[in-house]
PDB file of N, CA and C in Angstrom:
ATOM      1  N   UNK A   1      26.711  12.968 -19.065  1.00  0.00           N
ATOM      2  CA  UNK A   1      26.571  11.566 -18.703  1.00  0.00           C
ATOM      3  C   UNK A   1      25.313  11.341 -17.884  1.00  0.00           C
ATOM      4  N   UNK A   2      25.172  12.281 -16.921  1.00  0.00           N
ATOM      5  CA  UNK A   2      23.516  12.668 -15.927  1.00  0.00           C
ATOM      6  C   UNK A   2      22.245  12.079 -17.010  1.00  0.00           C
ATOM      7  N   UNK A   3      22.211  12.523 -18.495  1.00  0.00           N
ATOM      8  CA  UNK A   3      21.329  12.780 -19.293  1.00  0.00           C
ATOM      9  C   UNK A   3      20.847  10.830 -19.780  1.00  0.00           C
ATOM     10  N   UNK A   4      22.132  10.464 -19.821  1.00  0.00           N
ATOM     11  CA  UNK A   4      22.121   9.120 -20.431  1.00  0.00           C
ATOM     12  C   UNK A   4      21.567   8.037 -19.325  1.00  0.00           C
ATOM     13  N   UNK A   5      21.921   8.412 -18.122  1.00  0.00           N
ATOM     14  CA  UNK A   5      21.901   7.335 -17.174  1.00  0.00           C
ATOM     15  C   UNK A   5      19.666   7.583 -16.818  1.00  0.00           C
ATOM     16  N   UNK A   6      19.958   8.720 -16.911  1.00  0.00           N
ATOM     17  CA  UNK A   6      18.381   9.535 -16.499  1.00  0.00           C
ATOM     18  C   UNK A   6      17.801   8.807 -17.591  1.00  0.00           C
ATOM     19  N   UNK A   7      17.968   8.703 -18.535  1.00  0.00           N
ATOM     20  CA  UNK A   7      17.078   7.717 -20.102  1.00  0.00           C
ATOM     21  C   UNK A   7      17.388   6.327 -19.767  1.00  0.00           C
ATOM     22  N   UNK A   8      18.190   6.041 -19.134  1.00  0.00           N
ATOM     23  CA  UNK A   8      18.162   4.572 -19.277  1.00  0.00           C
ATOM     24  C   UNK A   8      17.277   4.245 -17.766  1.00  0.00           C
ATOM     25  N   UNK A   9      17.234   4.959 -17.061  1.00  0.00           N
ATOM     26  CA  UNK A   9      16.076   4.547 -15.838  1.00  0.00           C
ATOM     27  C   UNK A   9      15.027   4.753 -16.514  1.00  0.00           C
ATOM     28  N   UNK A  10      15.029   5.985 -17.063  1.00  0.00           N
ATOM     29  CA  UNK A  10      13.307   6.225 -17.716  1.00  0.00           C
ATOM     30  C   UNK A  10      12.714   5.063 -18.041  1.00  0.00           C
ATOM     31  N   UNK A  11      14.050   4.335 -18.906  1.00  0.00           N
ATOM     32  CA  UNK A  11      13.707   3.647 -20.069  1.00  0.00           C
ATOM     33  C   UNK A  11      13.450   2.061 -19.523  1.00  0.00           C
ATOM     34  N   UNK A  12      14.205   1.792 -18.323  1.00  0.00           N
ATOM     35  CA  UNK A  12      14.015   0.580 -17.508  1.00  0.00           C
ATOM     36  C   UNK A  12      12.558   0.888 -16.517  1.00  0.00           C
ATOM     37  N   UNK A  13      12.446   1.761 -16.297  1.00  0.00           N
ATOM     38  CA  UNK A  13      11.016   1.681 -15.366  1.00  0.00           C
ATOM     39  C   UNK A  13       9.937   1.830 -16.159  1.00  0.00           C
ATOM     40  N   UNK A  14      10.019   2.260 -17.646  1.00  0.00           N
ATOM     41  CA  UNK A  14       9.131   2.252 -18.444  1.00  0.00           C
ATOM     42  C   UNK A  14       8.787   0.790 -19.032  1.00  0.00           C
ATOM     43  N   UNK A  15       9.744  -0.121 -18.960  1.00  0.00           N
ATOM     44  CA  UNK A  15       9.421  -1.026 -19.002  1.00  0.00           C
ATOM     45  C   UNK A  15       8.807  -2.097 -18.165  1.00  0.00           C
ATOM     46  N   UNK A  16       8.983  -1.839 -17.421  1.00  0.00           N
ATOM     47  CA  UNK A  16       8.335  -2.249 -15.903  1.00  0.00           C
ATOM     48  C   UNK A  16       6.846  -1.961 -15.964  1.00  0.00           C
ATOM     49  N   UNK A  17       6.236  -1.052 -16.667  1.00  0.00           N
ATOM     50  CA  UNK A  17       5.427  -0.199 -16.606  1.00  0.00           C
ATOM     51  C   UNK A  17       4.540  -1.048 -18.074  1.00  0.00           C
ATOM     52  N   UNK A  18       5.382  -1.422 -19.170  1.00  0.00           N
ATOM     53  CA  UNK A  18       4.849  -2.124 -20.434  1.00  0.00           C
ATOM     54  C   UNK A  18       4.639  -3.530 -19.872  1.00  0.00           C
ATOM     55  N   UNK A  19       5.364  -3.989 -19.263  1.00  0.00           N
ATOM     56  CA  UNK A  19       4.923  -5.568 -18.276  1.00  0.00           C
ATOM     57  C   UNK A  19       4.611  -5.589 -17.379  1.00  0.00           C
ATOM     58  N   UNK A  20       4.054  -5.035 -16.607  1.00  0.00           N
ATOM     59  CA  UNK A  20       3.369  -5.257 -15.582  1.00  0.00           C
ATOM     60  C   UNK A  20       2.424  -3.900 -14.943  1.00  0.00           C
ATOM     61  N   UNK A  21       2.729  -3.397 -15.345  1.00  0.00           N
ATOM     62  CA  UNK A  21       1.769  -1.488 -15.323  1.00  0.00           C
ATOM     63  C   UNK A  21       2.290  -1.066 -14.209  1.00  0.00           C
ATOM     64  N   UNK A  22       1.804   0.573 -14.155  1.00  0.00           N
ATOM     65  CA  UNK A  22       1.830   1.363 -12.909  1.00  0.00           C
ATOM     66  C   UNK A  22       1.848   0.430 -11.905  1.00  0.00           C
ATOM     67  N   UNK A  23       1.057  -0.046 -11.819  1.00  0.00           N
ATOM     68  CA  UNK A  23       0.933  -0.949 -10.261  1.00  0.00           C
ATOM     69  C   UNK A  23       2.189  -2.043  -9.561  1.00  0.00           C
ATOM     70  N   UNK A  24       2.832  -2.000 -10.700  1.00  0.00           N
ATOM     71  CA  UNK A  24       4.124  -3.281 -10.534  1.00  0.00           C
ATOM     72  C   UNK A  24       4.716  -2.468 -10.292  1.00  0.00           C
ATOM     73  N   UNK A  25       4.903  -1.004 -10.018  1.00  0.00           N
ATOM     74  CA  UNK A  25       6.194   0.167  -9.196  1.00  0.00           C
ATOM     75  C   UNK A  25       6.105   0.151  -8.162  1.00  0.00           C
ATOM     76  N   UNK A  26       7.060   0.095  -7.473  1.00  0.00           N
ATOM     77  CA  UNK A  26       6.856   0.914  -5.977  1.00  0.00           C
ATOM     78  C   UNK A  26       6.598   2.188  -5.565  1.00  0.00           C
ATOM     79  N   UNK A  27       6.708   3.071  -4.997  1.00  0.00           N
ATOM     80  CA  UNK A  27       5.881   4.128  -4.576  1.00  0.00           C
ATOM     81  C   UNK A  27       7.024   5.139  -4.932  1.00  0.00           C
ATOM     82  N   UNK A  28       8.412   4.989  -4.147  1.00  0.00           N
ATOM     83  CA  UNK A  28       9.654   5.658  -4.972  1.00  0.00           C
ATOM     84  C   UNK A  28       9.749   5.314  -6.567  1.00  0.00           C
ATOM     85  N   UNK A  29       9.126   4.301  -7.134  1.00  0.00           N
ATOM     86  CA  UNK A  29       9.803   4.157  -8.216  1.00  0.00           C
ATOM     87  C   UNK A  29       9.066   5.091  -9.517  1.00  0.00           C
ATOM     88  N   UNK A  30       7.323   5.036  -8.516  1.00  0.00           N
ATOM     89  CA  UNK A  30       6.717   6.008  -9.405  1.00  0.00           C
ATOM     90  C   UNK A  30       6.803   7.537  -9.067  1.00  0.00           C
ATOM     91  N   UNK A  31       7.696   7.731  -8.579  1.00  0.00           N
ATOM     92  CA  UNK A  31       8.183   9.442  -8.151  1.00  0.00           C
ATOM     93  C   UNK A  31       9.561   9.357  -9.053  1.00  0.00           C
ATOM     94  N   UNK A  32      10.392   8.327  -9.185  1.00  0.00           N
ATOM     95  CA  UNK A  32      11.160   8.944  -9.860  1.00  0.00           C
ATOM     96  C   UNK A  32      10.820   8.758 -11.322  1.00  0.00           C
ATOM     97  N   UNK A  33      10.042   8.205 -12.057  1.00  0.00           N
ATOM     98  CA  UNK A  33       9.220   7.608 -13.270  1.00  0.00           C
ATOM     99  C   UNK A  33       8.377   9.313 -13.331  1.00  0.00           C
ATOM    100  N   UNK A  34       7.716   9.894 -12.968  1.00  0.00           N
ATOM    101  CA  UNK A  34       7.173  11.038 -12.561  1.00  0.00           C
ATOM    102  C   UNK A  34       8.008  11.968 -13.299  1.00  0.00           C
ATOM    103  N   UNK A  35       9.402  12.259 -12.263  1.00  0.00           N
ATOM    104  CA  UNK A  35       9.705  13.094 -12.836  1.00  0.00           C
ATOM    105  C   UNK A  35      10.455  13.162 -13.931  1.00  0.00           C
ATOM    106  N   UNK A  36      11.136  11.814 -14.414  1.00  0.00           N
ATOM    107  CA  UNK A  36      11.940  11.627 -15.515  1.00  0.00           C
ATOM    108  C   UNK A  36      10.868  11.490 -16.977  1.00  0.00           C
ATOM    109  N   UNK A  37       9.462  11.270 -16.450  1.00  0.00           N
ATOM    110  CA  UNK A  37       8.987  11.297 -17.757  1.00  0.00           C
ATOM    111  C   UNK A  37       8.683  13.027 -18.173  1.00  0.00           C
ATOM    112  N   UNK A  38       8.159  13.516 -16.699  1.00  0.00           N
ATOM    113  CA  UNK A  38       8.475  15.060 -16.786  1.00  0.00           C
ATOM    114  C   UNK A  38       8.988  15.944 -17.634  1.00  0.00           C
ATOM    115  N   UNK A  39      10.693  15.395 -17.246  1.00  0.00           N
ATOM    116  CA  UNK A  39      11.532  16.272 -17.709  1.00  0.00           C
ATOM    117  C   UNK A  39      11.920  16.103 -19.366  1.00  0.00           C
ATOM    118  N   UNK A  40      11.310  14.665 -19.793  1.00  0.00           N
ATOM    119  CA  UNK A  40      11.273  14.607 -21.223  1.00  0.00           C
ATOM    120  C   UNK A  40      10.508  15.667 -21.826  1.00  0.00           C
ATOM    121  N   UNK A  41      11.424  16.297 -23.318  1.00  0.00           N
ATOM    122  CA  UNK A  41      10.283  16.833 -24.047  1.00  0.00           C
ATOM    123  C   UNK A  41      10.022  16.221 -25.256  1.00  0.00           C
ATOM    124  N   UNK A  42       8.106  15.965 -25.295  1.00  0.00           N
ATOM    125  CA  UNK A  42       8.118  15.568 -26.713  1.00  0.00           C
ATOM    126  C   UNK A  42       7.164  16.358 -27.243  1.00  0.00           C
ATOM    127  N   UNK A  43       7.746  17.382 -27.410  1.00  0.00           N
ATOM    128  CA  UNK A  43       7.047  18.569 -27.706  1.00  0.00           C
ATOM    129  C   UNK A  43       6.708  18.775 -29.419  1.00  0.00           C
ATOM    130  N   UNK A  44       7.927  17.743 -29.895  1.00  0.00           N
ATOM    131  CA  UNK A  44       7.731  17.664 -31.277  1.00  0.00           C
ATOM    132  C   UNK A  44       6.730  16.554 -32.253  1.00  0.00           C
ATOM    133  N   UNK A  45       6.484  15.800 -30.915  1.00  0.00           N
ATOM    134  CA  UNK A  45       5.648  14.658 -31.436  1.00  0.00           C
ATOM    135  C   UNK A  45       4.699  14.514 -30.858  1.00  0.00           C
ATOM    136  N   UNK A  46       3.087  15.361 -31.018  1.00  0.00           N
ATOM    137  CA  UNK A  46       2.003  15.476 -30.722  1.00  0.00           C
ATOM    138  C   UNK A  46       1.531  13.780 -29.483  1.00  0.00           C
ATOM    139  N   UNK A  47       1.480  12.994 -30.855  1.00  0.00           N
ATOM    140  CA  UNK A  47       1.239  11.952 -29.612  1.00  0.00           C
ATOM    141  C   UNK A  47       2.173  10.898 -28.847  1.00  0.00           C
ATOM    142  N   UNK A  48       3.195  11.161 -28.574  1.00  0.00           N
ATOM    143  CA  UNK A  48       4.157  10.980 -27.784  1.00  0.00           C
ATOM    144  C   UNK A  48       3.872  12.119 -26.441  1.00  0.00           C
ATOM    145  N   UNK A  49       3.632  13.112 -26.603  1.00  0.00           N
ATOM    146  CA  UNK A  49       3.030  14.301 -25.925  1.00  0.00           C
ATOM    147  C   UNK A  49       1.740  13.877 -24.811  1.00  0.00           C
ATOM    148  N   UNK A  50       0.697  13.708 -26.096  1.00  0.00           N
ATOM    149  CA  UNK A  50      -0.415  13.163 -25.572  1.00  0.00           C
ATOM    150  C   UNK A  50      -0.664  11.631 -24.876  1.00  0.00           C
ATOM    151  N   UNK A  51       0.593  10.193 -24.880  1.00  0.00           N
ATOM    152  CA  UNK A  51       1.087   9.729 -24.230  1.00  0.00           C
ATOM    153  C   UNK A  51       1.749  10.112 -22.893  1.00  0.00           C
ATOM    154  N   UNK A  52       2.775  10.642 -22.770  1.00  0.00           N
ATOM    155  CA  UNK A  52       3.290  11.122 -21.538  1.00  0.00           C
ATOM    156  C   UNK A  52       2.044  11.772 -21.041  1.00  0.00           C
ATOM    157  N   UNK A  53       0.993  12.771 -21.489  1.00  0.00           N
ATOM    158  CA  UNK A  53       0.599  13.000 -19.906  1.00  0.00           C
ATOM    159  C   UNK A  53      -0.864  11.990 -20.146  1.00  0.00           C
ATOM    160  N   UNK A  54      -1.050  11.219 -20.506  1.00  0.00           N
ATOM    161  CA  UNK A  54      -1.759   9.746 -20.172  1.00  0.00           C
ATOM    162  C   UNK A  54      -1.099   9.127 -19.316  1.00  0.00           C
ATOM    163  N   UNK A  55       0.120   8.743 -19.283  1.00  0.00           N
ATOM    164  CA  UNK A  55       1.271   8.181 -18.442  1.00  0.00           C
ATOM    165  C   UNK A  55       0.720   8.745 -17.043  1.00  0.00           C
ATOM    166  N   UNK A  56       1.270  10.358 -17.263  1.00  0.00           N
ATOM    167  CA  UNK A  56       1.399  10.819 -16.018  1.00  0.00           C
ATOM    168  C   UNK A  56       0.234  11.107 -14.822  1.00  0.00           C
ATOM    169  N   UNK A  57      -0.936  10.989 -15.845  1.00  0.00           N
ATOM    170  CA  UNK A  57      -2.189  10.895 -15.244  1.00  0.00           C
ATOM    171  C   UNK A  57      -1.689   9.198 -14.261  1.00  0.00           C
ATOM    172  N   UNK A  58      -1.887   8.335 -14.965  1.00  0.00           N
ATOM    173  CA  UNK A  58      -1.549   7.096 -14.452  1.00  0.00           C
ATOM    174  C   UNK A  58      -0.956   6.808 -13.282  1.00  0.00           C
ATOM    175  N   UNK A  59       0.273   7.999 -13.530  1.00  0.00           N
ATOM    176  CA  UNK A  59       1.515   7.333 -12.491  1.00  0.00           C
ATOM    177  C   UNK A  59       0.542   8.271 -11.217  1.00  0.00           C
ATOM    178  N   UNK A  60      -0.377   9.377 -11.214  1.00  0.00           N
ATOM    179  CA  UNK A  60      -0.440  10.185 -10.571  1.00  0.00           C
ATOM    180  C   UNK A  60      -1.612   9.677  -9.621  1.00  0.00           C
ATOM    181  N   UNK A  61      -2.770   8.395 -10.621  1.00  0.00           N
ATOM    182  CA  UNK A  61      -3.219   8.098  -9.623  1.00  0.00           C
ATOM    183  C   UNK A  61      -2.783   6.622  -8.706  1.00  0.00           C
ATOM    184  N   UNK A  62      -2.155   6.063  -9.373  1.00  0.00           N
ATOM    185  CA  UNK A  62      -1.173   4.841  -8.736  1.00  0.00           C
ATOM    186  C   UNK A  62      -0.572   5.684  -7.462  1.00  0.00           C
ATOM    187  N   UNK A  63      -0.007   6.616  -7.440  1.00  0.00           N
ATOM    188  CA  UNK A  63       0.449   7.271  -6.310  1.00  0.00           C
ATOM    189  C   UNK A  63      -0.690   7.511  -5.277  1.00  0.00           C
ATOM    190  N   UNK A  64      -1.475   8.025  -5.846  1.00  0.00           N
ATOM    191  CA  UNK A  64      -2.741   8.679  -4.894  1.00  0.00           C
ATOM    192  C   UNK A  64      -3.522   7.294  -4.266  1.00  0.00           C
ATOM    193  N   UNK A  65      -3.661   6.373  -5.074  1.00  0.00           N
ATOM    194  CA  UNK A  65      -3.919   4.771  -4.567  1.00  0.00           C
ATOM    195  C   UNK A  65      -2.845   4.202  -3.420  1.00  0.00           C
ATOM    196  N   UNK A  66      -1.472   4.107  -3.652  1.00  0.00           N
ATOM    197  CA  UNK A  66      -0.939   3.632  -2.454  1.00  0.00           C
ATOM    198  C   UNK A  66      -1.496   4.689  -1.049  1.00  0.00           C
ATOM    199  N   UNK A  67      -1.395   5.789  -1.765  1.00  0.00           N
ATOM    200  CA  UNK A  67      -1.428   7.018  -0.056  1.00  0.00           C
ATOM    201  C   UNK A  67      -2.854   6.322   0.459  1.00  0.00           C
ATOM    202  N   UNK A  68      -3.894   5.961  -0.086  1.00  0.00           N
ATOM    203  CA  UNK A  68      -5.020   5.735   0.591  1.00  0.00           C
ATOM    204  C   UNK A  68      -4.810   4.425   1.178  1.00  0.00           C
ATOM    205  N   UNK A  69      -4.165   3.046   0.479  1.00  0.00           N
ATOM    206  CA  UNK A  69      -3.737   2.042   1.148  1.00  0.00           C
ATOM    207  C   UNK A  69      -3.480   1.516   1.715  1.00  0.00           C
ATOM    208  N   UNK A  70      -2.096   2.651   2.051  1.00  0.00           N
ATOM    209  CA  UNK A  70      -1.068   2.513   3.168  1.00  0.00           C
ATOM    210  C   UNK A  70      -1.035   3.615   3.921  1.00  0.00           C
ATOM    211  N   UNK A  71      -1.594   4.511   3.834  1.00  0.00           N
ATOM    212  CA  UNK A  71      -1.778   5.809   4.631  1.00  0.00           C
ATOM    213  C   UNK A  71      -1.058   7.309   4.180  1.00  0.00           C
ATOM    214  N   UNK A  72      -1.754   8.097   4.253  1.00  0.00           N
ATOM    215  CA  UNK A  72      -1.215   9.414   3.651  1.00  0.00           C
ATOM    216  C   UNK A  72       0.023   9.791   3.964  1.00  0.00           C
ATOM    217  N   UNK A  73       1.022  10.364   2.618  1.00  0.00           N
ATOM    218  CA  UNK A  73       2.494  10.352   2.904  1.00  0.00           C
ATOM    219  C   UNK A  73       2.805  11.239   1.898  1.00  0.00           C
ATOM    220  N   UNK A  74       1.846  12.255   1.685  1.00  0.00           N
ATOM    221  CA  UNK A  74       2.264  13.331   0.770  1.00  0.00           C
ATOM    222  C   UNK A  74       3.414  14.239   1.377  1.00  0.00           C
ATOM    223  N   UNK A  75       3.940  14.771   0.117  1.00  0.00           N
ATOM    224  CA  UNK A  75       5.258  15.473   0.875  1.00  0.00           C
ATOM    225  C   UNK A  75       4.916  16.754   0.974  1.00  0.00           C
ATOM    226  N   UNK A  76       5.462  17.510   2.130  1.00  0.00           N
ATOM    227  CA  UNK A  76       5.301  18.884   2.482  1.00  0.00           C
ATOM    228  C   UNK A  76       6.359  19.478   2.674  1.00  0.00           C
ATOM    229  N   UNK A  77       6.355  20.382   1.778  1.00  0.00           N
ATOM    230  CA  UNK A  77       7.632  20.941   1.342  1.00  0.00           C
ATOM    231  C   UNK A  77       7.606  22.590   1.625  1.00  0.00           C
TER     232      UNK A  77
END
């Protein structure tokens, strides 16, 4: 059930993402968008592939844009 609910956020913040772009997320919303596009594989479909990490480039500098914004808040783990 984990699997279904995890696709349907994907699938709601991805839309968020088709109307209004990276930039219309919040800062949690593109960490969890991050890793749920992550954990997709589209390993079978070259450019679905080559999409996601276009995406993830995206989401990665939308992230790196708020930290300079609003001030550095990288996590240290």
């Amino acid at each position: 059930m984990s699997d279904s609910n995890d696709d349907l956020e994907r699938l709601q913040l991805l839309d968020i993402v088709a109307q209004r772009g990276v930039k219309g997320l919040a800062r949690v919303q593109l960490e969890r968008l991050q890793i749920l596009v992550e954990q997709k594989d589209y390993s079978n479909n070259p450019k679905a592939q080559k999409s996601k990490m276009k995406l993830l480039s995206q989401i990665a500098i939308a992230i790196y844009e708020l930290d300079e914004k609003y001030g550095n808040s990288f996590k240290m783990s």
